[in-house]
Structures are given as structure tokens and as C-alpha cells.
N, C-alpha and C. Protein backbone atom coordinates (compact mmCIF):
# COMPACT_ATOMS: atom_id res chain seq x y z
N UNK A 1 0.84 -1.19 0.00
CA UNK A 1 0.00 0.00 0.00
C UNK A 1 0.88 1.25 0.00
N UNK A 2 0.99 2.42 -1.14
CA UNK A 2 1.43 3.47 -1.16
C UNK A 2 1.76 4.33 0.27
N UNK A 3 2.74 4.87 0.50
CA UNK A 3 2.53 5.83 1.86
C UNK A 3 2.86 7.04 1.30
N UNK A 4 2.19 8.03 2.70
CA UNK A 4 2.69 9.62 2.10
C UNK A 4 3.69 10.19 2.15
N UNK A 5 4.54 10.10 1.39
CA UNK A 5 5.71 10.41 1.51
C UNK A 5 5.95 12.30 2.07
N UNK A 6 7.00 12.50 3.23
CA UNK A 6 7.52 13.89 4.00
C UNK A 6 6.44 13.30 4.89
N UNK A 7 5.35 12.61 5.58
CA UNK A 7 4.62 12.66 6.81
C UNK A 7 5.45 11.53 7.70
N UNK A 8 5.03 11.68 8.54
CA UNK A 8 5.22 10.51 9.87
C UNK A 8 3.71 9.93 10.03
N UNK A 9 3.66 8.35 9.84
CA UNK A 9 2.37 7.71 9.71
C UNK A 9 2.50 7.20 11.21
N UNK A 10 1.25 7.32 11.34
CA UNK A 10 0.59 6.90 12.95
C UNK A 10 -0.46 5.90 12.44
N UNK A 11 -0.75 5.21 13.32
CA UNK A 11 -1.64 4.13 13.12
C UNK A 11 -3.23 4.53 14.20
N UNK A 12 -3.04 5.45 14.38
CA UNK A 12 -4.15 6.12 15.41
C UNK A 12 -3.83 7.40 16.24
N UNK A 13 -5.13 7.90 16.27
CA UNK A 13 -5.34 9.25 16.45
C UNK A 13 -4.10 9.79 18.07
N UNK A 14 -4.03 11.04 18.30
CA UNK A 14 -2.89 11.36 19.20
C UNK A 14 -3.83 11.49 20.50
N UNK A 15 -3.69 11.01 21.88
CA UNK A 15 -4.26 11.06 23.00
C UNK A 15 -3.73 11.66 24.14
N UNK A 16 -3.86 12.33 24.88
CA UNK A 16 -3.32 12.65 26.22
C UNK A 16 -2.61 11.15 27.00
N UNK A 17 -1.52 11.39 27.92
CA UNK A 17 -1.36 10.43 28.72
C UNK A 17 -2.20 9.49 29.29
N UNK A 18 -3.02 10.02 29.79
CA UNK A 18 -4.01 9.33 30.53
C UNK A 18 -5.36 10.33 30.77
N UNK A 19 -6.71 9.80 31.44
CA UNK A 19 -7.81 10.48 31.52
C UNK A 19 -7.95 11.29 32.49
N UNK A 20 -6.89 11.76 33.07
CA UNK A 20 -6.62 12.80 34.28
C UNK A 20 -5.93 13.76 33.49
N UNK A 21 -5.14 13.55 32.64
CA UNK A 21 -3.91 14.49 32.05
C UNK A 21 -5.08 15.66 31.10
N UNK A 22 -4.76 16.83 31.81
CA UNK A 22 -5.74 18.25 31.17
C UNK A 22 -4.53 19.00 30.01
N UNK A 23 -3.50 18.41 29.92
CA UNK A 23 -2.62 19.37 28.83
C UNK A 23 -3.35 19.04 27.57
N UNK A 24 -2.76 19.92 26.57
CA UNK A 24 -3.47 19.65 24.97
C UNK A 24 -2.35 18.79 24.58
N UNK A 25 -2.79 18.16 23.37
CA UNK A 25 -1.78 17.21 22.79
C UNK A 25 -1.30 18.02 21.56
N UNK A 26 -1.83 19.22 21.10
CA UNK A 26 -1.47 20.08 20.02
C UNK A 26 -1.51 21.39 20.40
N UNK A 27 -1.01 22.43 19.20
CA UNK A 27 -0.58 23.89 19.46
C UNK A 27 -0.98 24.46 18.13
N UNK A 28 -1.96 24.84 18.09
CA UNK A 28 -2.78 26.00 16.54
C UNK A 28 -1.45 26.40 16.20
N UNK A 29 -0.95 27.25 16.97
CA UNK A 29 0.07 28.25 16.14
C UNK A 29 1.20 27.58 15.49
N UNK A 30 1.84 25.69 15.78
CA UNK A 30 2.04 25.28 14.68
C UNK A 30 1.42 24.35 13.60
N UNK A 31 0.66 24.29 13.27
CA UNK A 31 -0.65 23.55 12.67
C UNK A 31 -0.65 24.19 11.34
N UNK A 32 -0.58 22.97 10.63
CA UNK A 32 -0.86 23.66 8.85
C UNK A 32 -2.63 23.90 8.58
N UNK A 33 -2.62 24.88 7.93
CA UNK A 33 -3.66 25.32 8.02
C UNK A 33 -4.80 25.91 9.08
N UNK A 34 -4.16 27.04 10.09
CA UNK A 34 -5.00 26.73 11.21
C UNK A 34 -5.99 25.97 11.95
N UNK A 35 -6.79 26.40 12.92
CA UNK A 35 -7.04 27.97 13.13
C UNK A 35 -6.08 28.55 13.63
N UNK A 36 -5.36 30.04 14.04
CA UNK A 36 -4.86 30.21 14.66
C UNK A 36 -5.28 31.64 15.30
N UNK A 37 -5.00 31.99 16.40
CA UNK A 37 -5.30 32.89 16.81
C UNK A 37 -3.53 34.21 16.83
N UNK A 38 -3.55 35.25 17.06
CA UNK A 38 -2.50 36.48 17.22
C UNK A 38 -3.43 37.44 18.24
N UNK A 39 -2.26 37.84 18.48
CA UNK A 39 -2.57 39.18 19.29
C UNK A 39 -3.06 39.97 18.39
N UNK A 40 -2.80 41.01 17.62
CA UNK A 40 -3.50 41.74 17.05
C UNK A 40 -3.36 41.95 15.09
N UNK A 41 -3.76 42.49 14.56
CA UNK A 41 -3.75 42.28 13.00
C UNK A 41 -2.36 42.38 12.60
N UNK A 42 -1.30 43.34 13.26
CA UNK A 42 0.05 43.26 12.98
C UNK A 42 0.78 42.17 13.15
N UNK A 43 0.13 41.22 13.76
CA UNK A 43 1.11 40.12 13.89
C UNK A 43 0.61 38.48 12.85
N UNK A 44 -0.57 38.93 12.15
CA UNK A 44 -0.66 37.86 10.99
C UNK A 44 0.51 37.27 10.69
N UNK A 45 1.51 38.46 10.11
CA UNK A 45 2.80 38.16 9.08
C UNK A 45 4.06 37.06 9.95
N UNK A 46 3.26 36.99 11.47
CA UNK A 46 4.19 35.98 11.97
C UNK A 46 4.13 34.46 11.60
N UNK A 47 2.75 34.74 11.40
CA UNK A 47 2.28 33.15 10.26
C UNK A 47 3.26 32.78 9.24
N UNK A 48 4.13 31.71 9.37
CA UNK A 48 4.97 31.35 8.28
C UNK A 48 4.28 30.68 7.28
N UNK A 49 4.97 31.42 6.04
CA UNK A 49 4.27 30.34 4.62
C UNK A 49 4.07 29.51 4.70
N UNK A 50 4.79 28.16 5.14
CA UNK A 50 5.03 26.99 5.11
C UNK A 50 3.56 26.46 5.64
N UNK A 51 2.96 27.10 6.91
CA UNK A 51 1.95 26.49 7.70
C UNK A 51 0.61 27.54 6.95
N UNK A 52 0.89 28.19 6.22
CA UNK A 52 -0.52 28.85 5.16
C UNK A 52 -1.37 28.11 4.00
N UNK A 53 -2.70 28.02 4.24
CA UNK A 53 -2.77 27.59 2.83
C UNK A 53 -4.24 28.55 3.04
N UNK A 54 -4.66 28.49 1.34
CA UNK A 54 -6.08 29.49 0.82
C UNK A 54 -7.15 29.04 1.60
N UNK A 55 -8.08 29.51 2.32
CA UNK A 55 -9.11 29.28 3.17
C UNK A 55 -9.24 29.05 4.51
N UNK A 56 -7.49 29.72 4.59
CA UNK A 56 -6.96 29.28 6.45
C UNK A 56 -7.63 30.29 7.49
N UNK A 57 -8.34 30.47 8.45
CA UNK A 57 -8.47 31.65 9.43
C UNK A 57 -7.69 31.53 10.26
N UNK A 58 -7.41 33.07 10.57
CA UNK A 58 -6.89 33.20 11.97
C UNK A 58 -7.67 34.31 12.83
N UNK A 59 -8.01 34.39 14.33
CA UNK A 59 -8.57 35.17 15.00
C UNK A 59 -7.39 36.21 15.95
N UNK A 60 -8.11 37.86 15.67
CA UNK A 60 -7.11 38.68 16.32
C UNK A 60 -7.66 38.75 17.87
N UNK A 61 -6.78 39.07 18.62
CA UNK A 61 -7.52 38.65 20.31
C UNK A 61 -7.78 39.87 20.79
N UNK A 62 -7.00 41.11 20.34
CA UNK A 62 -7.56 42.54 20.71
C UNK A 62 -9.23 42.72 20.03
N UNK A 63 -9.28 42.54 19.05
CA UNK A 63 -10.54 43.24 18.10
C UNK A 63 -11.58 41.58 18.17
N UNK A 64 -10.76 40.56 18.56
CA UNK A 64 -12.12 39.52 18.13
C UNK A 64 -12.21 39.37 16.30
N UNK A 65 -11.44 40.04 15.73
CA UNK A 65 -11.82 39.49 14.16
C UNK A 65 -11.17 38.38 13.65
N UNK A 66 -12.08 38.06 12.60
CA UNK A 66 -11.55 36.21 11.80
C UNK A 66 -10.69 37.24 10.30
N UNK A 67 -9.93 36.67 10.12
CA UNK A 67 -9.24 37.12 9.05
C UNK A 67 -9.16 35.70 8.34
N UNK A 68 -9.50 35.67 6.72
CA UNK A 68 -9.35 34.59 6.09
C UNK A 68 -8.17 34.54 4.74
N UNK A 69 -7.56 33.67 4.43
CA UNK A 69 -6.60 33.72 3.34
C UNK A 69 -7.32 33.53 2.21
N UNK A 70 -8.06 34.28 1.39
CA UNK A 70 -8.08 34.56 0.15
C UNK A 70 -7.83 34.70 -1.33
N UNK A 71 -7.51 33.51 -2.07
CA UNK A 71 -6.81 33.28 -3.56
C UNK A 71 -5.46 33.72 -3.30
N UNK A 72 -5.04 33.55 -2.28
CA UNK A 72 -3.08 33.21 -1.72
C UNK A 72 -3.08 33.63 -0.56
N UNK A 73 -1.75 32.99 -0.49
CA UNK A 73 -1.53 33.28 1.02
C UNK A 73 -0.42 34.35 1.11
N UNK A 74 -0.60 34.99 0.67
CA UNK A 74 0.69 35.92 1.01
C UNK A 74 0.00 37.52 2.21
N UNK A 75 0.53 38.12 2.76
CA UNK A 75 0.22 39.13 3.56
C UNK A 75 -1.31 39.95 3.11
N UNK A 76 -1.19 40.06 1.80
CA UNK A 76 -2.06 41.39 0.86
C UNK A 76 -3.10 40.00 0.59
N UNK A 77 -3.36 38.61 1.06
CA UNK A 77 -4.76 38.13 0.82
C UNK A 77 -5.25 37.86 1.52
N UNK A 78 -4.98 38.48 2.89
CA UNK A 78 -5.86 38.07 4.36
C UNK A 78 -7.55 39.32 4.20
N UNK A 79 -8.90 38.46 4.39
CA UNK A 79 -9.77 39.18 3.76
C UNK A 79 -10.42 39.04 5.55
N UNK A 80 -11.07 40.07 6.27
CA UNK A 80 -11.83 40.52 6.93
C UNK A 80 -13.10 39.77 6.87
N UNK A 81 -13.49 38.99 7.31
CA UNK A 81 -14.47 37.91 7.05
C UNK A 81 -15.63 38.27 8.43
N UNK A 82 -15.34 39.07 9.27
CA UNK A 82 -16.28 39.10 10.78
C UNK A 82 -17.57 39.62 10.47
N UNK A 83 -18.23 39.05 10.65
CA UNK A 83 -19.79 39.68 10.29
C UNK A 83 -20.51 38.90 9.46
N UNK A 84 -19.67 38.55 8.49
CA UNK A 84 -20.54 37.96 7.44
C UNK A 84 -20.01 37.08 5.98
N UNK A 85 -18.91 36.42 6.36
CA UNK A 85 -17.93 35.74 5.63
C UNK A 85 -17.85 36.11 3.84
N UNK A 86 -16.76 36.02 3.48
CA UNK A 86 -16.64 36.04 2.25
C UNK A 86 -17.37 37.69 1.37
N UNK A 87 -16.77 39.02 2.69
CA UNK A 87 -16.58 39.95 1.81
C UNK A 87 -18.03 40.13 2.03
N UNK A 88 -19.22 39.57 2.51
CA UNK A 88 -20.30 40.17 2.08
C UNK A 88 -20.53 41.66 3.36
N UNK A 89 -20.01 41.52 4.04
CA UNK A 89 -20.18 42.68 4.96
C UNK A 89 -19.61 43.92 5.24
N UNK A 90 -19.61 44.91 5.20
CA UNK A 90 -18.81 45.83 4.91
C UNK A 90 -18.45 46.83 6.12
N UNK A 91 -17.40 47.05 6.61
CA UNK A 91 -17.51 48.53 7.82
C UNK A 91 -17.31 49.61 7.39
N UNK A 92 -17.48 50.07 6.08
CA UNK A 92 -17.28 50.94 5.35
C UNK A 92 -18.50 52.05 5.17
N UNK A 93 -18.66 53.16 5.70
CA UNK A 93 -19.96 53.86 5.69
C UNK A 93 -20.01 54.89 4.69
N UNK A 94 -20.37 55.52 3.99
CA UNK A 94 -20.64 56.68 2.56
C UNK A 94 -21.18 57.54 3.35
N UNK A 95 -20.54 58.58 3.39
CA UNK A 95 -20.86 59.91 4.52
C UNK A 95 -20.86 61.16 3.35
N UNK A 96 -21.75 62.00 3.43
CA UNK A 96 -21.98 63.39 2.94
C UNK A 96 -21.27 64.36 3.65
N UNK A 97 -20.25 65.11 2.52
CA UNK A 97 -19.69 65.84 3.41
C UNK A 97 -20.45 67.34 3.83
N UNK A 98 -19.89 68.00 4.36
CA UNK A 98 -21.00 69.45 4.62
C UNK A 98 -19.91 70.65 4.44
N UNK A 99 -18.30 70.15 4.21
CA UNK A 99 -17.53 71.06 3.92
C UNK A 99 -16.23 70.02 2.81
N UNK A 100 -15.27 70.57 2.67
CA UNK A 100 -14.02 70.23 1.65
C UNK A 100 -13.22 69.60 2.79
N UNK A 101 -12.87 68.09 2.32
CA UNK A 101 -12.01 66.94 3.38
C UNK A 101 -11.14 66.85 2.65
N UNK A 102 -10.18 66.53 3.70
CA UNK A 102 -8.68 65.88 3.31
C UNK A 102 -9.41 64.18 3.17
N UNK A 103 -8.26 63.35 2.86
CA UNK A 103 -8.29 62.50 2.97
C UNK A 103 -7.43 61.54 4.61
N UNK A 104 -8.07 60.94 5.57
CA UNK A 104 -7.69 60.53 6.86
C UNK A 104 -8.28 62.39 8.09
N UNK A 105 -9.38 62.58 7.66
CA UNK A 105 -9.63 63.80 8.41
C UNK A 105 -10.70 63.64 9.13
N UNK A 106 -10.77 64.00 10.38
CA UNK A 106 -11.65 63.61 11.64
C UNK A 106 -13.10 64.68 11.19
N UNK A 107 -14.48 64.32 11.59
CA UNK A 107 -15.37 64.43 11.13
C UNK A 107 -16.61 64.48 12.55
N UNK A 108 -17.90 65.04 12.34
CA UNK A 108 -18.61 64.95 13.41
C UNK A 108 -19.73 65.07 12.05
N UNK A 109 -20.93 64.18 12.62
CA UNK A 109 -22.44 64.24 11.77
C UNK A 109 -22.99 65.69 12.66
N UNK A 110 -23.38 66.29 11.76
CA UNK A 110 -24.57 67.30 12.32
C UNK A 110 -25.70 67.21 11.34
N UNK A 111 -26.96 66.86 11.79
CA UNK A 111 -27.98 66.64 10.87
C UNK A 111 -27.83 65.42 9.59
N UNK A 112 -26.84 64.60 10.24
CA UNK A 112 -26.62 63.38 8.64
C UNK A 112 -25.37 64.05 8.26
N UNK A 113 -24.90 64.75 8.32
CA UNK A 113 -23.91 65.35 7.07
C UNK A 113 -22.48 65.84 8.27
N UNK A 114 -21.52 65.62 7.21
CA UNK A 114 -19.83 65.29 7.76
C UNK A 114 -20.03 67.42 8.03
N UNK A 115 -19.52 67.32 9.42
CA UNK A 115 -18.76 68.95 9.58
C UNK A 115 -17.61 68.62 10.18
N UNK A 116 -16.22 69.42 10.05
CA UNK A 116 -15.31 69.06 10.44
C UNK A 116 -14.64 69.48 11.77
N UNK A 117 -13.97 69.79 12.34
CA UNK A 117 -13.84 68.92 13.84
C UNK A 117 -12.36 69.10 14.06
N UNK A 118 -11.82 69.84 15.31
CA UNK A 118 -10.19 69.99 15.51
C UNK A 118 -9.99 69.78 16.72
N UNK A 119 -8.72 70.05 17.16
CA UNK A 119 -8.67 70.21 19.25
C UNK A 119 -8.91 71.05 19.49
N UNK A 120 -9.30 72.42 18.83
CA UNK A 120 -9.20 73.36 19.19
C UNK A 120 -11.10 73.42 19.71
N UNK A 121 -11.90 72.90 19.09
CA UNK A 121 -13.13 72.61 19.05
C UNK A 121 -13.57 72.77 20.61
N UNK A 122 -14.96 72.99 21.23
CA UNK A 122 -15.19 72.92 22.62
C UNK A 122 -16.54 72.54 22.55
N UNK A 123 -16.72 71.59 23.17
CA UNK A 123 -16.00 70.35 23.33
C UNK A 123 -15.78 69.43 21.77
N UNK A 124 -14.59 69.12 21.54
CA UNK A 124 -14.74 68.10 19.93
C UNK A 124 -15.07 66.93 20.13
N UNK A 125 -15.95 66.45 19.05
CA UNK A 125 -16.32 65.31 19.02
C UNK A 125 -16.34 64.51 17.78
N UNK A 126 -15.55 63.16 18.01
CA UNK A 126 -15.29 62.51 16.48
C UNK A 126 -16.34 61.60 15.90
N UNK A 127 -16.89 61.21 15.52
CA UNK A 127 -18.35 60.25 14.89
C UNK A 127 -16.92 59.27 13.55
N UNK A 128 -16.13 59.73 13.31
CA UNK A 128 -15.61 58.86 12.25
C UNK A 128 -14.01 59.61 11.26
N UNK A 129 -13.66 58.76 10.42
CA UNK A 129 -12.38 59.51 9.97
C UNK A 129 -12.47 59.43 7.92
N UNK A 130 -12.45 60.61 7.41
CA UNK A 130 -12.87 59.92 5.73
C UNK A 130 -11.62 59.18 5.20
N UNK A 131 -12.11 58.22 4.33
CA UNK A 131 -11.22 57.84 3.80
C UNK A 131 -10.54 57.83 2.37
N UNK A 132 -11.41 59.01 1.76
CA UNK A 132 -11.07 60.05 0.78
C UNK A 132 -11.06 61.02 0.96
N UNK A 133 -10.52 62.27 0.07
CA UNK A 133 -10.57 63.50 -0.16
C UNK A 133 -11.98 63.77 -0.43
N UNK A 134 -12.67 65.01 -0.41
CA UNK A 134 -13.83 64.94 -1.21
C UNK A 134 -14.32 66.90 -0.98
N UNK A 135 -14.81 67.12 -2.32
CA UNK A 135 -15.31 68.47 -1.35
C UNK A 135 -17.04 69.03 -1.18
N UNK A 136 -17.50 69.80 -0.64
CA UNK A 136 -18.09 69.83 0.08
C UNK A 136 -19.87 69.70 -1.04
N UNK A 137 -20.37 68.46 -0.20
CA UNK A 137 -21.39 68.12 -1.14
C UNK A 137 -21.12 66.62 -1.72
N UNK A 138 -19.69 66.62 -2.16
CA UNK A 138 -19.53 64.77 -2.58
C UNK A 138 -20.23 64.23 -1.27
N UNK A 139 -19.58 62.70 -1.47
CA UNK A 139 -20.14 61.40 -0.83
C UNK A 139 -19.12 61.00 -0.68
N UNK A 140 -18.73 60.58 -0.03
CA UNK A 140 -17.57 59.33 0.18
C UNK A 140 -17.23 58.18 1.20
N UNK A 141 -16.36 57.62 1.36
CA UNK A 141 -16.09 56.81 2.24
C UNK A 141 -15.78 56.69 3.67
N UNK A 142 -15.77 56.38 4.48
CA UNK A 142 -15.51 56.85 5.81
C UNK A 142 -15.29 55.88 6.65
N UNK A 143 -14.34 55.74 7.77
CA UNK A 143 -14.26 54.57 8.69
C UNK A 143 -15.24 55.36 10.24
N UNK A 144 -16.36 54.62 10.49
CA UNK A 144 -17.21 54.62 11.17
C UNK A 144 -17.56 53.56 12.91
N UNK A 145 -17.12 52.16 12.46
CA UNK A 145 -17.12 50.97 13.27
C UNK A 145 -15.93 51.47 13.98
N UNK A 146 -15.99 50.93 15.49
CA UNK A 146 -15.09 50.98 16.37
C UNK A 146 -14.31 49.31 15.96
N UNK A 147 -13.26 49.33 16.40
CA UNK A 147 -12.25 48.07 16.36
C UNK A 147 -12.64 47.38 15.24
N UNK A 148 -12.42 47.90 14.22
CA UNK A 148 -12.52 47.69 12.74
C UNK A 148 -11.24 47.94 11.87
N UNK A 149 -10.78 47.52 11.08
CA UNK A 149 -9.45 47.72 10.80
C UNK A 149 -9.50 48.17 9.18
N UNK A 150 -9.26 49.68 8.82
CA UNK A 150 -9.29 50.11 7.93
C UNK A 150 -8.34 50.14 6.68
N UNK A 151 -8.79 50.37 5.75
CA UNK A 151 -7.43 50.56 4.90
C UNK A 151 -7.39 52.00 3.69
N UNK A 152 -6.64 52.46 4.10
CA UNK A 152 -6.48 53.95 3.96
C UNK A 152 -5.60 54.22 2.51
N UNK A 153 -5.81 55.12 1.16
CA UNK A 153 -4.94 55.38 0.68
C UNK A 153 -3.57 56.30 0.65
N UNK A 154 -3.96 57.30 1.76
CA UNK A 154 -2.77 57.83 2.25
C UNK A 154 -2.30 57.29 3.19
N UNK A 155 -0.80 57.69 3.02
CA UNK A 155 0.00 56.88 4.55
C UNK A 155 -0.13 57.86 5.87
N UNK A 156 -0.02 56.93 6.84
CA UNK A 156 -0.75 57.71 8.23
C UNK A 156 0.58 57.70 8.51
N UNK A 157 0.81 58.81 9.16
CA UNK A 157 1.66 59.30 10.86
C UNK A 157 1.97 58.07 11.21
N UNK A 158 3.09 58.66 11.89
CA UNK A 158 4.04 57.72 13.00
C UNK A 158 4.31 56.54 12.66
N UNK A 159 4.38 54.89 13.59
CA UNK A 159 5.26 54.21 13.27
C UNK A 159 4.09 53.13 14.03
N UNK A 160 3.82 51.90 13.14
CA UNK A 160 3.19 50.62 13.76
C UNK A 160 3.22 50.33 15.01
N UNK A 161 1.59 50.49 15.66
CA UNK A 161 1.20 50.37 17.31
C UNK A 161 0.77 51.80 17.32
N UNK A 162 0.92 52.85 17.02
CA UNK A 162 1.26 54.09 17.45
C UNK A 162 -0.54 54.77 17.63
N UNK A 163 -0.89 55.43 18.71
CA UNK A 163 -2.43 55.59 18.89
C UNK A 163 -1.89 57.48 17.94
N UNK A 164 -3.13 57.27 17.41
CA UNK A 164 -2.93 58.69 16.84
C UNK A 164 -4.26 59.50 17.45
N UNK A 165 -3.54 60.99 17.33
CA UNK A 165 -4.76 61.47 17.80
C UNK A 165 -5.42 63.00 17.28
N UNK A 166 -6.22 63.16 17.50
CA UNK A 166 -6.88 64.54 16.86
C UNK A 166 -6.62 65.76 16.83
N UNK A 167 -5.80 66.13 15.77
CA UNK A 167 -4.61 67.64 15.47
C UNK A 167 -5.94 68.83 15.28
N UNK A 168 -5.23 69.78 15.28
CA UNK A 168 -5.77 70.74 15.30
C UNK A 168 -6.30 71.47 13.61
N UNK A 169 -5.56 70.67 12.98
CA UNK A 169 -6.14 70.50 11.67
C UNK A 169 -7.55 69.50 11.36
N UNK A 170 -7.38 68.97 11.96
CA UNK A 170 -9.15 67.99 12.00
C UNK A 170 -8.55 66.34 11.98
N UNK A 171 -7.05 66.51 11.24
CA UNK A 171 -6.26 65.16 10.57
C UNK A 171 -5.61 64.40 11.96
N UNK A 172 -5.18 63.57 11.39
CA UNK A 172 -4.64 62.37 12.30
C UNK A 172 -3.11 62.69 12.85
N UNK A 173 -2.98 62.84 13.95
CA UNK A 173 -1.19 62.86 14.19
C UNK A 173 -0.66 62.28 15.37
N UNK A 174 0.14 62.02 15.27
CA UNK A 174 0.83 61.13 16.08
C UNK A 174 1.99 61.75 16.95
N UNK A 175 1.49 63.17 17.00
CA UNK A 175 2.14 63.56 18.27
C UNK A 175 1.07 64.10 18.85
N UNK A 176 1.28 63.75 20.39
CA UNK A 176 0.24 63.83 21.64
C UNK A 176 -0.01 65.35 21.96
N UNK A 177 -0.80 65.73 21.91
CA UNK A 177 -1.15 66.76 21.82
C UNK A 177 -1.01 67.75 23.21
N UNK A 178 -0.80 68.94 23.55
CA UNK A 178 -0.28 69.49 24.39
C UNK A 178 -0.74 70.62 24.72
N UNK A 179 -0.64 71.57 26.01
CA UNK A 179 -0.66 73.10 25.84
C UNK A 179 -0.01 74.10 25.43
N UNK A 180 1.70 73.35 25.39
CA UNK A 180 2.64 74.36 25.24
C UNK A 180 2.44 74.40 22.86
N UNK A 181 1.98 72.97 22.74
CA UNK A 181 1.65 73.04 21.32
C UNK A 181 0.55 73.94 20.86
N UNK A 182 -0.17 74.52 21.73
CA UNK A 182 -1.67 75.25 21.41
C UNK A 182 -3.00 74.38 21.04
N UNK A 183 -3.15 73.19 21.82
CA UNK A 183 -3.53 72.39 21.30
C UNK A 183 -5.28 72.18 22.84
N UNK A 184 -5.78 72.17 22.94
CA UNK A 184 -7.24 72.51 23.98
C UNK A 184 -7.91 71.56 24.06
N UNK A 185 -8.04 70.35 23.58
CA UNK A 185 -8.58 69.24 23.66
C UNK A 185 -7.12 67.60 23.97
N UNK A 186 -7.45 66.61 24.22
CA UNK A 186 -6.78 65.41 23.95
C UNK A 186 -7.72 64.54 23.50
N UNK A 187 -7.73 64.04 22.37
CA UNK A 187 -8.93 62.97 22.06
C UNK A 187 -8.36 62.24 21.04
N UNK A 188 -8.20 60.64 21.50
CA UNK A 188 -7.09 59.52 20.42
C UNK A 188 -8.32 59.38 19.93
N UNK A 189 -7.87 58.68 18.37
CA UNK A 189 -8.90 58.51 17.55
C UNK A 189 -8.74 57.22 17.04
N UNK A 190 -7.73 56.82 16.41
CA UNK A 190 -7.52 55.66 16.00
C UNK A 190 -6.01 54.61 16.65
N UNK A 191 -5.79 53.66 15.83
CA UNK A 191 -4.33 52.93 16.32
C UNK A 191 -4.19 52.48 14.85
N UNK A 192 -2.82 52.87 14.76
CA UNK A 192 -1.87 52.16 13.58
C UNK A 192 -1.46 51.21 13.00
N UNK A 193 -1.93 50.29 12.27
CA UNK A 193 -1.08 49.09 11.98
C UNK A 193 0.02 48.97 11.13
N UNK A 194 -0.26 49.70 10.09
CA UNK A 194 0.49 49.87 9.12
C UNK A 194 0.58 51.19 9.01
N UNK A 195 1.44 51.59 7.62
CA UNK A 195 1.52 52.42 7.45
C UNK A 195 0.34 52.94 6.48
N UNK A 196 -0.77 52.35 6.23
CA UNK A 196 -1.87 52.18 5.38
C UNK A 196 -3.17 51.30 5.93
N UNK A 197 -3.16 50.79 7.07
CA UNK A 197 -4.10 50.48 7.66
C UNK A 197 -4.24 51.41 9.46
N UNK A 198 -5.56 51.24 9.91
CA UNK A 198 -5.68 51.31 11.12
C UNK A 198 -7.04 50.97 11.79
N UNK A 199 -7.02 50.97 13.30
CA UNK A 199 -8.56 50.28 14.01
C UNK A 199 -9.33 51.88 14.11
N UNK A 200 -9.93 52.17 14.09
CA UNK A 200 -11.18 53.40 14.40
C UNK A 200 -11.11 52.87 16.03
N UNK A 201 -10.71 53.33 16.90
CA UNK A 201 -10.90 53.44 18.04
C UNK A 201 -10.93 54.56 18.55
N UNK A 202 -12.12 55.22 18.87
CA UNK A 202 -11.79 56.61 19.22
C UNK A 202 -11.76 56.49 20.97
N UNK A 203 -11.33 57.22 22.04
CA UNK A 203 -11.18 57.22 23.29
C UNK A 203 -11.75 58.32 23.67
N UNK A 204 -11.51 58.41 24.96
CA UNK A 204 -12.17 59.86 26.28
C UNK A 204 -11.51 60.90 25.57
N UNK A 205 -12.14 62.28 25.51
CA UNK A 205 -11.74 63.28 25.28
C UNK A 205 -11.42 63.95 26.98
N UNK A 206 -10.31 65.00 26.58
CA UNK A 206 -9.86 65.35 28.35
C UNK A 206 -9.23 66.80 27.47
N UNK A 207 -9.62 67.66 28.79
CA UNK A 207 -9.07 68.98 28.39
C UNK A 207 -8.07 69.45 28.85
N UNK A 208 -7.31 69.82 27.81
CA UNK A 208 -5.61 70.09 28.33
C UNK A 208 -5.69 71.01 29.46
């Protein structure tokens, strides 16, 4: 009878020592094909090729999301699957603007419609961040969902992990905001993964 050649053949399934013994007999994180779980979306890429294949999940433990490997396995085909598998769900919201946006620029709804929003503001308040340019009257895109992990065409501030927070321009920055900067509010808005992704987490606003 043929064998599989590169495996080690067992003649039956793997068991604990005995029916007292509570250890696992396996470890996800080396397992071909998961599941596996990470700390947070930055650490997918610790997944080695070798143990990847197309339709693998892994779960992030900060945010709770399933990330799935998608027509390859390489970094750029992990697809956001939480909600509603296979892309059908979206955290992506189409917001009206009510003035002219940058693209990554902090935003507040008044009446349905995007007005824009700084530290200097009393009290500011963020509802979401666009994720286009647009001017006043377009439609566009917007990251809305808390612990949702966006993907942005401009590159954001600072350096992977980094909480960014609400400049006095309305935009995203990644230096902490201050009195001696002229700056009247503190209010983080998002966290960094990349230099092109991030989570919408907005936090407590506190007055300098």
C-alpha cells in the first residue's frame, strides 16, 4: 500500500497520557492550516508560509476578528471575514460631506452630514475619519465601526502600534497633543497598523 511520503504515519489518532492528564496534545500556532489565533492584525505576518494555505483563518484577540486567506496566502490576501464571511459585509460607511475633506480627516455628523472637527473645538467630538478626499457636497467613504481595521490610501503618521490622535487640523497625528503646542482638547482617535491600515478606536476626550 502506497505511503505519504515527508509525513510521519501513525496508526491512530494522538491522546493525552491518561484520563486525568488536562494538557493539549497540540498547538494551533504550529498547525498547517490553522485555526490560529495572534494578538492583534500586525502580527498575521508571523504566520509562516510553510503552515498557510487558501481558506486558512486566523482570529485577532484585541478586536475579536476572523481574518481569512483569500486566492493566496501571502500578507495582501488576508480578507476581513467578521460579520458575514466572504466579503459580504462591509464597515465601510458613505458619509456626505457638509464642507471640503482631506483625505484621513476627523469628522462629526450634524444633521446626517460630515462637519469638520479639531482640538481646538469645545468640546470636539469625532463620529468617524474619511477615507477620501472629497469636497463639500460629494459622498464618500468613511471609517465609522469601532475596532474595525481600515485601509487607507494615504499613509498615516508615525510608526506601527502608534495611537494617533486629533490635530488641530481635523487630521490624524501622532504627536500627543499638548498646551505648550496650542492644542485645547486630547482625544485619540484611531491605532496604527500599518503604514496604510488602522482600528477606528476613538477614546475619552480630556481637556488640556
Amino acid at each position: 500500500m502506497p505511503t505519504y511520503p515527508g509525513y510521519i504515519s501513525l496508526g491512530g489518532p494522538i491522546s493525552p497520557t491518561d484520563t486525568s492528564d488536562t494538557y493539549p496534545v497540540t498547538d494551533t500556532q504550529f498547525s498547517l492550516g490553522g485555526p490560529w489565533q495572534v494578538a492583534t492584525y500586525a502580527d498575521l505576518p508571523t504566520i509562516t508560509a510553510p503552515r498557510r494555505r487558501i481558506g486558512a483563518i486566523a482570529t485577532t484577540q484585541d478586536t475579536n476578528h476572523q481574518y481569512q486567506l483569500q486566492g493566496g496566502i501571502t500578507d495582501a490576501d488576508w480578507v476581513d471575514i467578521t460579520g458575514g464571511g466572504g466579503g459580504g459585509w462591509s464597515p465601510i460607511i458613505s458619509i456626505t460631506l457638509g464642507a471640503d475633506f482631506a483625505t484621513n480627516q476627523s469628522f462629526q455628523l450634524v444633521e446626517g452630514v460630515a462637519q469638520q472637527v479639531s482640538s481646538l473645538d469645545t468640546p470636539p467630538w469625532v463620529d468617524g475619519v474619511t477615507l477620501e478626499s472629497g469636497n463639500s457636497g460629494a459622498t464618500v467613504p468613511a471609517a465609522m465601526v469601532s475596532n474595525v481595521v481600515y485601509t487607507t490610501p494615504l499613509a498615516l503618521p508615525g510608526v506601527d502600534g502608534d495611537i494617533l490622535w486629533l490635530g488641530q487640523d481635523g487630521k490624524l497625528t501622532a504627536t500627543i497633543p499638548s498646551v505648550g503646542a496650542g492644542d485645547v482638547w486630547s482625544f485619540p482617535i484611531v491605532r496604527r497598523i500599518t503604514s496604510t491600515t488602522f482600528i477606528f478606536s476613538p477614546g475619552f476626550i480630556a481637556e488640556l
